[in-house]
Protein backbone atom coordinates (compact mmCIF):
# COMPACT_ATOMS: atom_id res chain seq x y z
CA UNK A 1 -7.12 -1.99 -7.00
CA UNK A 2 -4.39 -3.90 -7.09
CA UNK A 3 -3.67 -6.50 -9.97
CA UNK A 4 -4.16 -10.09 -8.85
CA UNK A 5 -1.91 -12.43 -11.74
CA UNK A 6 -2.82 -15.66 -10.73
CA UNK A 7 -3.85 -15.12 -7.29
CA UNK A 8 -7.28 -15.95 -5.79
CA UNK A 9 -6.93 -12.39 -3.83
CA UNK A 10 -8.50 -9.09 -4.39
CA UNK A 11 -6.37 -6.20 -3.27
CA UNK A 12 -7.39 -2.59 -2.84
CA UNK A 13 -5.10 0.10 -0.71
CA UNK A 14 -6.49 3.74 0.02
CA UNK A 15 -5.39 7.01 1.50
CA UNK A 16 -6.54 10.04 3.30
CA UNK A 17 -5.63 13.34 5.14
CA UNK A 18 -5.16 11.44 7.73
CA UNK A 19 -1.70 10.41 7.06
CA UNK A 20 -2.95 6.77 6.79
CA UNK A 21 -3.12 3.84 3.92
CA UNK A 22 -5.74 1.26 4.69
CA UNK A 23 -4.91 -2.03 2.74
CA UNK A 24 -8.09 -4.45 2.02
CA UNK A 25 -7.78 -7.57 1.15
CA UNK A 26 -10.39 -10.58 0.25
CA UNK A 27 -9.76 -14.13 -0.76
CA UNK A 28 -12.64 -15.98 -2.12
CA UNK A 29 -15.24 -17.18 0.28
CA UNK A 30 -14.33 -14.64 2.76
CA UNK A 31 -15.35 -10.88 4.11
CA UNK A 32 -12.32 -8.10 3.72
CA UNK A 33 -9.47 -8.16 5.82
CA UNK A 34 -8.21 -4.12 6.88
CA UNK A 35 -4.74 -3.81 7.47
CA UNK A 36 -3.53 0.05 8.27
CA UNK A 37 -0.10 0.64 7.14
CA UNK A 38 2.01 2.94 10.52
CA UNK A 39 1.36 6.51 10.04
CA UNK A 40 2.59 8.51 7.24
CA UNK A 41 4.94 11.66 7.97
CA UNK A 42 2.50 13.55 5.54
CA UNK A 43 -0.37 13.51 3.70
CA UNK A 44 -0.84 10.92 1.10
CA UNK A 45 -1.68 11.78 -2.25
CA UNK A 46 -1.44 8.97 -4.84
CA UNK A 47 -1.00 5.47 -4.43
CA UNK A 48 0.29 2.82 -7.15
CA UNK A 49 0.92 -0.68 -7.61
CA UNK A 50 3.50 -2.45 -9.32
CA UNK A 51 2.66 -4.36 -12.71
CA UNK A 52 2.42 -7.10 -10.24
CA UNK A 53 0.11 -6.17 -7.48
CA UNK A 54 3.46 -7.26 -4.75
CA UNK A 55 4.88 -3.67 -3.70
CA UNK A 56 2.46 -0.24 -3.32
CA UNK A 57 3.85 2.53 -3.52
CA UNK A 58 2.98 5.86 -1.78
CA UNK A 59 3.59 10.02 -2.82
CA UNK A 60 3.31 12.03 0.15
CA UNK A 61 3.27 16.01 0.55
CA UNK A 62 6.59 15.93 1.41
CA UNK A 63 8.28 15.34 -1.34
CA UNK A 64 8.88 11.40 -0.35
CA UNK A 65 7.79 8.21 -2.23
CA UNK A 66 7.48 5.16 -0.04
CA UNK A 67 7.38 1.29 -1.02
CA UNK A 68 5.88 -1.21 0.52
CA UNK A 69 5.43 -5.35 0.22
CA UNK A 70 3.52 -7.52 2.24
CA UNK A 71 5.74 -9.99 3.98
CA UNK A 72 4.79 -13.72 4.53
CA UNK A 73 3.34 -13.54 7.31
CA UNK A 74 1.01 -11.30 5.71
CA UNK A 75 2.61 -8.13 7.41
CA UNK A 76 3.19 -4.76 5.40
CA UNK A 77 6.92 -3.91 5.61
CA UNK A 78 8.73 -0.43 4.70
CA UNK A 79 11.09 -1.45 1.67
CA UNK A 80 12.44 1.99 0.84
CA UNK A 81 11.83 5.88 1.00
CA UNK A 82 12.90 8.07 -1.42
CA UNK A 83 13.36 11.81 -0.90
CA UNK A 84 12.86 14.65 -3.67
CA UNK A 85 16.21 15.89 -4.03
CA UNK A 86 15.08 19.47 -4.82
């Protein structure tokens, strides 16, 4: 769940072995909005949001951790991947 400071909107993001992260989203009033993020080169296995709620980010099985941030035009957009350097 991600933390709302200020905001009238309820966040939650999940994963699966599916490779995909469903993002939910509900502002007051109104049923959940699904957005699925584009496929994941692995599985996921932990998601986290910032102190914030504004980027989530994303460990996968291999070894990458990817960060995301919803634009304004409420699209999800790739900010960065970083690779385990072992």
């Amino acid at each position: 769940w991600a933390p709302s400071v200020g905001l009238p909107v309820q966040t939650i993001a999940s994963c699966a072995e599916d490779k995909m992260v469903h993002i939910y989203s509900q502002t007051p009033g109104q049923g959940w909005v699904c957005k699925k993020l584009a496929p994941l080169e692995a599985v996921a296995w932990r998601l986290s949001w910032s102190l914030a709620g504004a980027v989530l980010a994303i460990s996968a099985a291999d070894g990458k951790v990817t960060l995301w941030k919803e634009g304004l035009d409420n699209e999800w957009r790739l900010l960065d991947s970083i690779a385990d350097a072992a």
